[in-house]
C-alpha atoms as a PDB file:
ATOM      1  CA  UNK A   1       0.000   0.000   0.000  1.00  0.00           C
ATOM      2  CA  UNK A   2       1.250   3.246  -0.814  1.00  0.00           C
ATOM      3  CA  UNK A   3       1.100   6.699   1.328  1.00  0.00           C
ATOM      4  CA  UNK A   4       1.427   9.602  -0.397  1.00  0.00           C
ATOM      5  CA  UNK A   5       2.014  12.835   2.457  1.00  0.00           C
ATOM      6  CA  UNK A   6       1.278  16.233   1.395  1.00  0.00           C
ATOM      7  CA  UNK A   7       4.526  18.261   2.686  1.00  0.00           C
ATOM      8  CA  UNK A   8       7.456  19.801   1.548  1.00  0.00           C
ATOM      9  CA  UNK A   9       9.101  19.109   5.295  1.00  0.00           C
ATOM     10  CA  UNK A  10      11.599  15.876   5.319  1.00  0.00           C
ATOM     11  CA  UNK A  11      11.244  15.635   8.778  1.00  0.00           C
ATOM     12  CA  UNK A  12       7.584  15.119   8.550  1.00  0.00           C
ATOM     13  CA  UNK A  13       8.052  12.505   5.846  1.00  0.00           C
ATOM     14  CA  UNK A  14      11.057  10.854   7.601  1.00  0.00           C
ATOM     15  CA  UNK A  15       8.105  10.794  11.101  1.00  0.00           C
ATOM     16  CA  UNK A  16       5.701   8.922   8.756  1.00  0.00           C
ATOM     17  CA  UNK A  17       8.068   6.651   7.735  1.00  0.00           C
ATOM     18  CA  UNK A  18       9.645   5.738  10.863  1.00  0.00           C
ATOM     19  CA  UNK A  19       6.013   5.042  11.638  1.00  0.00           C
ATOM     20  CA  UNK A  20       5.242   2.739   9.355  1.00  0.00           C
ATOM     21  CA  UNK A  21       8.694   0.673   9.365  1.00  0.00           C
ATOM     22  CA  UNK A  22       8.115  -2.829   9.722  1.00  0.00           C
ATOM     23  CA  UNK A  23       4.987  -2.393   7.947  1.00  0.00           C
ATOM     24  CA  UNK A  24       3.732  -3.527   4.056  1.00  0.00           C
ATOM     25  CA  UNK A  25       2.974   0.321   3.306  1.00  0.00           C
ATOM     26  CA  UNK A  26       5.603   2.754   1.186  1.00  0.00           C
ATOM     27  CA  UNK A  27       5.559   6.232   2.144  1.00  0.00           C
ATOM     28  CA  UNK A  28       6.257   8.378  -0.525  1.00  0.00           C
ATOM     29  CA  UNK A  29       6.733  12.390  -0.216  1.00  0.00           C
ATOM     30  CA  UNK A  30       5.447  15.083  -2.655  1.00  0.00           C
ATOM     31  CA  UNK A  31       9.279  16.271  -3.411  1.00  0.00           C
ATOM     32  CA  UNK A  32      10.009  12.302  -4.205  1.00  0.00           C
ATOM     33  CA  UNK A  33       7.120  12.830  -6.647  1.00  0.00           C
ATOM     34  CA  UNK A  34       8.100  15.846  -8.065  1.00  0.00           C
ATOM     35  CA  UNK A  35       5.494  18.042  -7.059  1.00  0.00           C
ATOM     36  CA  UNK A  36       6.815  21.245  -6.013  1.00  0.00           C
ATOM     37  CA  UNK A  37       4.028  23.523  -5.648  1.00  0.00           C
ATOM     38  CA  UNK A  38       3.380  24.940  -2.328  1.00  0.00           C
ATOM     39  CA  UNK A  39      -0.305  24.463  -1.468  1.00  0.00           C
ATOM     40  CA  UNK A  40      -1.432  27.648  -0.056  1.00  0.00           C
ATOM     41  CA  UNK A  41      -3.546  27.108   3.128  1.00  0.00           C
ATOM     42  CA  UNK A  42      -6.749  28.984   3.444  1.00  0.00           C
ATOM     43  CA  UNK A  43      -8.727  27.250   5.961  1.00  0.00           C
ATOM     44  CA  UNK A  44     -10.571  29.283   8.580  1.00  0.00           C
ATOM     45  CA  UNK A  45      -9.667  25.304  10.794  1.00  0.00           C
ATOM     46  CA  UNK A  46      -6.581  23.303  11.007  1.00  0.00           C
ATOM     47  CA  UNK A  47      -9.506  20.370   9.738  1.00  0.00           C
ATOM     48  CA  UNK A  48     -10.358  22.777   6.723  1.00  0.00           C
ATOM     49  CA  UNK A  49      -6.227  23.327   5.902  1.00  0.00           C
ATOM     50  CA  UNK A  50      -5.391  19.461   6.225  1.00  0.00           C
ATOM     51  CA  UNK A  51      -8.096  18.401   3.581  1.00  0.00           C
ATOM     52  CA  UNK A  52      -7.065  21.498   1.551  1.00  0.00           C
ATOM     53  CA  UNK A  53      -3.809  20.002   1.440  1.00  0.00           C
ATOM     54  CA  UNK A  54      -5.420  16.287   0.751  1.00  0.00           C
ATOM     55  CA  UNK A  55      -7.160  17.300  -1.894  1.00  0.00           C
ATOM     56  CA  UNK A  56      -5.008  19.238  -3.739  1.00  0.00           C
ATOM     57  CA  UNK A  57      -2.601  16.433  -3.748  1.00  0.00           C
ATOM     58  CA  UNK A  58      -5.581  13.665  -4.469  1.00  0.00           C
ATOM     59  CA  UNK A  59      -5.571  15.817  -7.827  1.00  0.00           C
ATOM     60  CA  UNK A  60      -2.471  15.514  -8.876  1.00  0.00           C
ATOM     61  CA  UNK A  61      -1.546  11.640  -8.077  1.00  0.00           C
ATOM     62  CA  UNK A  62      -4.727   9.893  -8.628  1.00  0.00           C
ATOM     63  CA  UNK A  63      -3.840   7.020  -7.022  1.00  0.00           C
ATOM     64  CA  UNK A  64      -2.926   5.134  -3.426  1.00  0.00           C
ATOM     65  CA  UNK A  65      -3.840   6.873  -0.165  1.00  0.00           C
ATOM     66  CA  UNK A  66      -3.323  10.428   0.429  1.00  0.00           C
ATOM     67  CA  UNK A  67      -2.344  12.357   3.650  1.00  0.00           C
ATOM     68  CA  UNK A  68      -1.978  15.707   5.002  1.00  0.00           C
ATOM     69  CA  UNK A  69      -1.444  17.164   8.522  1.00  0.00           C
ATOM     70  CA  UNK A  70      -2.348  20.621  10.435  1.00  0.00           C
ATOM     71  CA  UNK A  71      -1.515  21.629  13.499  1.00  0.00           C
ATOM     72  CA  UNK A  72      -2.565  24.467  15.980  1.00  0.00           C
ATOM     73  CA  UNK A  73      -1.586  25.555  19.528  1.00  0.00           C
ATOM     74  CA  UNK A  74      -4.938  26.837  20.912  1.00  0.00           C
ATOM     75  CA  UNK A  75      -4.524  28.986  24.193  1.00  0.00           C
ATOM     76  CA  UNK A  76      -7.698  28.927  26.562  1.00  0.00           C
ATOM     77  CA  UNK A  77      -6.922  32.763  27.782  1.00  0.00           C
ATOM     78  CA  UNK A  78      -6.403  33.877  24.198  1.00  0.00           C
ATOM     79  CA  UNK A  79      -9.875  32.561  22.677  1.00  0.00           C
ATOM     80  CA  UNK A  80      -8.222  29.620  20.837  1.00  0.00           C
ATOM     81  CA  UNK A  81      -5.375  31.633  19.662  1.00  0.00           C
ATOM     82  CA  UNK A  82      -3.050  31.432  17.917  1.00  0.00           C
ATOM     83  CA  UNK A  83      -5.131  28.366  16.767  1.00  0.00           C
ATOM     84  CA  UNK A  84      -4.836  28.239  12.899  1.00  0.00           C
ATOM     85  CA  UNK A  85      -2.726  30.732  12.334  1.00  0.00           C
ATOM     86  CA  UNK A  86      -0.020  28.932  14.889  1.00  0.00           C
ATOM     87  CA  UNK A  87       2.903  28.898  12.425  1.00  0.00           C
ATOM     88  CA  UNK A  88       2.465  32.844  11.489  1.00  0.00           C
ATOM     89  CA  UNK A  89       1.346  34.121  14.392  1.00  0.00           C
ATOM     90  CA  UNK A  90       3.700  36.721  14.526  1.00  0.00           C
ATOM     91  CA  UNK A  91       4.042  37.588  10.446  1.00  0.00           C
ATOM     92  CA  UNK A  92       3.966  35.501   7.248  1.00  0.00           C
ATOM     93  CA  UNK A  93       7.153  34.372   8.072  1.00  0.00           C
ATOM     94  CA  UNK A  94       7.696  34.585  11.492  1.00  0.00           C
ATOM     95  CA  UNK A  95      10.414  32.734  13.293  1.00  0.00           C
ATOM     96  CA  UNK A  96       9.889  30.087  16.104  1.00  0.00           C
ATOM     97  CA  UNK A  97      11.673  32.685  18.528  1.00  0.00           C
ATOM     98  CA  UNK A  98       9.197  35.660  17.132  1.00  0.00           C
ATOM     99  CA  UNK A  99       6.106  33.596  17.633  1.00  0.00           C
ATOM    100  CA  UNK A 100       7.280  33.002  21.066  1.00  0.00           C
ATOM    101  CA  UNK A 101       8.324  35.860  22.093  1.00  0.00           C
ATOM    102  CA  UNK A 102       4.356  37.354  20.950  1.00  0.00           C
ATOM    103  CA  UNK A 103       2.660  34.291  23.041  1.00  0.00           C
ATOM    104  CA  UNK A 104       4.437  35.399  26.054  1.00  0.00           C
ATOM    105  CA  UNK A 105       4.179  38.996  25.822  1.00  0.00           C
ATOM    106  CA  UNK A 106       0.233  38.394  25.299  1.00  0.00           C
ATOM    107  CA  UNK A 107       0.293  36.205  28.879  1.00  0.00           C
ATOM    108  CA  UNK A 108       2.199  38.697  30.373  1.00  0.00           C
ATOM    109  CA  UNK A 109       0.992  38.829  34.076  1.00  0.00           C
ATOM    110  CA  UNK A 110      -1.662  36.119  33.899  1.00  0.00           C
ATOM    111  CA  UNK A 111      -1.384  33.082  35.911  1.00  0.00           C
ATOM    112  CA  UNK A 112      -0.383  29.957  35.582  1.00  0.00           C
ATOM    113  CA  UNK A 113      -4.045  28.790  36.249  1.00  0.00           C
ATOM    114  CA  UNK A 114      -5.481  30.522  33.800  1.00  0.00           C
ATOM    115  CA  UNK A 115      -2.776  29.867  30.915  1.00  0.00           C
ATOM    116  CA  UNK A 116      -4.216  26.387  29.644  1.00  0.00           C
ATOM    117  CA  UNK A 117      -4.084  25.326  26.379  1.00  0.00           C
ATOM    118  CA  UNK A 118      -3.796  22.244  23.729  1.00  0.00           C
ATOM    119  CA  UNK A 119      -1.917  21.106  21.139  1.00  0.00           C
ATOM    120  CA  UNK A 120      -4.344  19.566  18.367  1.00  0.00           C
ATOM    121  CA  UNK A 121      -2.883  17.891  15.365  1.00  0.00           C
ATOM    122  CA  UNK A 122      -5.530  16.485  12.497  1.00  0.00           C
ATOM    123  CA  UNK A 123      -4.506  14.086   9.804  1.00  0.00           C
ATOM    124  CA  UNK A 124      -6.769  14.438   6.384  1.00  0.00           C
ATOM    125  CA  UNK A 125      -6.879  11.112   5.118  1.00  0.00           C
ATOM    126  CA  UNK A 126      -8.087  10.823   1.134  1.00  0.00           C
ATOM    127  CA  UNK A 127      -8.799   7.606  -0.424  1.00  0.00           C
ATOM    128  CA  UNK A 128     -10.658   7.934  -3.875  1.00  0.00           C
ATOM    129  CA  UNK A 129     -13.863  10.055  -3.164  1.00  0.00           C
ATOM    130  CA  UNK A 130     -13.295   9.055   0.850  1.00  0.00           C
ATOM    131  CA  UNK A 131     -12.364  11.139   3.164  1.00  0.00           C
ATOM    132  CA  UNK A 132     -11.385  10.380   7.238  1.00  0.00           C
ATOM    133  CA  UNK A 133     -10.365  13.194   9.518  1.00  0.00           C
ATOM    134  CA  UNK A 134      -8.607  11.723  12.740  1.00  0.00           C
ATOM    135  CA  UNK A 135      -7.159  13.830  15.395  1.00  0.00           C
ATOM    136  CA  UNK A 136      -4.772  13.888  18.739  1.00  0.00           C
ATOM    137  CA  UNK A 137      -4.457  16.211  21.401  1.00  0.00           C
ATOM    138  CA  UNK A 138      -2.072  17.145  24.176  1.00  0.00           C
ATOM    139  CA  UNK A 139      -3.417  19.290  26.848  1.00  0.00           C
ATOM    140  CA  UNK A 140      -0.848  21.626  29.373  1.00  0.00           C
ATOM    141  CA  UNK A 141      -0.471  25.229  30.122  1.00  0.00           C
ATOM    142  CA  UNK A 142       2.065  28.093  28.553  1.00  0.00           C
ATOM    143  CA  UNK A 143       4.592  28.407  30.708  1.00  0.00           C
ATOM    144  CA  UNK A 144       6.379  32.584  30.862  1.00  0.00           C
ATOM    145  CA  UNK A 145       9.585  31.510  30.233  1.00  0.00           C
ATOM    146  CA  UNK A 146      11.643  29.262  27.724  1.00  0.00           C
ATOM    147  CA  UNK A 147      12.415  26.474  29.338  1.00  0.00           C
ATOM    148  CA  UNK A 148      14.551  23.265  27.371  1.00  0.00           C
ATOM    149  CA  UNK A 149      16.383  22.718  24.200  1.00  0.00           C
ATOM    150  CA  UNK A 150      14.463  19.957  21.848  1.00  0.00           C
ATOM    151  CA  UNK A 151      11.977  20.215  19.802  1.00  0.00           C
ATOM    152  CA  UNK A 152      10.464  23.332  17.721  1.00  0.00           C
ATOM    153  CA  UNK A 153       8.181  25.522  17.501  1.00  0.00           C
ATOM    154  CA  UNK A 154       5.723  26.209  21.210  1.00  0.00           C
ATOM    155  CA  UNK A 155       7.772  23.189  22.378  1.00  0.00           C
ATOM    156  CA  UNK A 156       9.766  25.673  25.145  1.00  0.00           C
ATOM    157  CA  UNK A 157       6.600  27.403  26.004  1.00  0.00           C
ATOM    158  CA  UNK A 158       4.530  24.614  26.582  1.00  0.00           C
ATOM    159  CA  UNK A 159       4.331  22.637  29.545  1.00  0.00           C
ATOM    160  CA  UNK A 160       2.651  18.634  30.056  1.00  0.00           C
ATOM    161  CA  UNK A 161       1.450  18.980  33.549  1.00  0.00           C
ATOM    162  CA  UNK A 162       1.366  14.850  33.588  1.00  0.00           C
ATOM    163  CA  UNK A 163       5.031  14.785  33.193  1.00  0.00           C
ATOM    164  CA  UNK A 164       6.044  17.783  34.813  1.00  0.00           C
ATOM    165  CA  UNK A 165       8.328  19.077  31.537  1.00  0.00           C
ATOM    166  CA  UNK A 166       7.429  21.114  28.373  1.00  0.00           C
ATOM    167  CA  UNK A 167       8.247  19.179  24.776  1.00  0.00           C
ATOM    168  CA  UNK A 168      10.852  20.695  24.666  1.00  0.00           C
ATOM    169  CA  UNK A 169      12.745  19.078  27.545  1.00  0.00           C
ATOM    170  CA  UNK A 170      12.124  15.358  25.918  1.00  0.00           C
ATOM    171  CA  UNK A 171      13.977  13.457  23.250  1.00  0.00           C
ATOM    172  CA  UNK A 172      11.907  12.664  20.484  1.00  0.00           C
ATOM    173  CA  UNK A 173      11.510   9.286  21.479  1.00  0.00           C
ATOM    174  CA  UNK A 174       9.045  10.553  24.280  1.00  0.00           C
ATOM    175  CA  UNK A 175       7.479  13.062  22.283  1.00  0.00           C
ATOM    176  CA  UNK A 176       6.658  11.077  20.440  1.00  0.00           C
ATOM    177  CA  UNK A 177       4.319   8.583  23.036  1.00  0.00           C
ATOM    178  CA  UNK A 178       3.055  11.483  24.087  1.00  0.00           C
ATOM    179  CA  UNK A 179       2.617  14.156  21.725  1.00  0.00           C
ATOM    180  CA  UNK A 180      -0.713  15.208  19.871  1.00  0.00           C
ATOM    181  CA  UNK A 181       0.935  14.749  16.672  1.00  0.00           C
ATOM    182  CA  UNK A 182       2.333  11.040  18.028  1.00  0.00           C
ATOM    183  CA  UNK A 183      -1.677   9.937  18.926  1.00  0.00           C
ATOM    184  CA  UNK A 184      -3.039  11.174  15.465  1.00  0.00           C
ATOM    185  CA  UNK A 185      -0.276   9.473  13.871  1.00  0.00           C
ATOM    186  CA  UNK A 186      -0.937   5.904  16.125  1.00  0.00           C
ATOM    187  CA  UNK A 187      -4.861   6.472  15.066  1.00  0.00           C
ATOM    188  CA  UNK A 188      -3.644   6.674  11.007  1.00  0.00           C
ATOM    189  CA  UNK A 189      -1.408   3.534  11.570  1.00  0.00           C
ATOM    190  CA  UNK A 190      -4.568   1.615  12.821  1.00  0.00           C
ATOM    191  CA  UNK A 191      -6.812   2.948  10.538  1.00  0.00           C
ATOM    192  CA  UNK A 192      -4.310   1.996   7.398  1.00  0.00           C
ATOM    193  CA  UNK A 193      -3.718  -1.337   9.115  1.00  0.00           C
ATOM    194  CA  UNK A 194      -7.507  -1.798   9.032  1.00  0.00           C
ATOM    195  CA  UNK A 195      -6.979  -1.220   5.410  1.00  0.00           C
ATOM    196  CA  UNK A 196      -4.941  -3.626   4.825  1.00  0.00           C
ATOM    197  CA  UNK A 197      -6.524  -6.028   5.923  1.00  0.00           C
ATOM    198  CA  UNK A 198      -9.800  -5.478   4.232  1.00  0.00           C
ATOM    199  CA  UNK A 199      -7.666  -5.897   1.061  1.00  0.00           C
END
């Protein structure tokens, strides 16, 4: 069976197919197809942006299973933000540091009580005219400091009150068990599993 991920990111592609190792299913990345369009993403959801991304890719390969991502951080006190717009929320093309830096400065002074917030990753799944959303989350609060080295993006920021570190404090290994991006990921291996056996 053959996976086809809508990114231009190797380390996304190189997650996927780490995940699948072991398995009868080929992961296969746009750039390894050629495609080098960027897909512009103009979803008022992360659900609307990953099945943007599905689709547009479903269109150009016309066969095997396609698969795209989103993810937003989503910050109780802020009314969801920075939500869909996680990646710019400080510019078009703001850096990790930059987007920080605005979180922070917006949670200036409020406490630690009231600075919950999620992690929500959704995987767009596109198989023919089918098409499965499944999602993970990670719940935790925004810490006011930076605090470890791993990791990207809100990583620093955000802290897993179960295990008492932010993301950015573990090795990738247990980011992975825990992370909202790991549980959508372990909820697309079953469902292509389930596939694969129907076959």
């Amino acid at each position: 069976m053959r996976l086809i991920v809508a990114t231009h990111n190797p380390n996304k592609a190189k997650e996927i197919k780490d995940f699948f190792k072991g398995y009868p299913v080929e992961v296969v990345s746009m750039k390894e197809l050629g495609i080098e369009e960027d897909i512009e993403e103009y979803g008022n959801t992360i659900e609307e942006n990953a099945l943007i991304k599905a689709r547009f890719l479903r269109d150009k390969v016309k066969e095997g299973i396609v698969i795209a991502d989103d993810t937003g951080l989503f910050v109780e006190y802020l009314g969801g933000q920075p939500g869909v717009y996680s990646a710019r929320f400080a510019g078009e093309n703001a850096t990790y540091e930059e987007n920080n830096r605005k979180l922070l400065k917006l949670l200036e002074g409020v406490p630690y009580e009231k600075r919950k917030a999620y992690f929500k990753t959704v995987i767009a799944v596109i198989e023919g005219e089918k098409e499965v959303l499944l999602e993970g989350v990670l719940e935790g609060h925004i810490l006011d400091h930076l605090q470890g080295e791993n990791g990207f993006g809100y990583d620093p920021v955000f802290f897993v009150d179960e295990i008492g570190k932010t993301l950015a404090e573990l090795s990738l290994e247990e980011k992975n068990k825990i992370s909202h991006r790991g549980k959508a990921l372990l909820k697309l291996r079953e469902y292509i599993l389930k596939r694969l056996e129907e076959n």
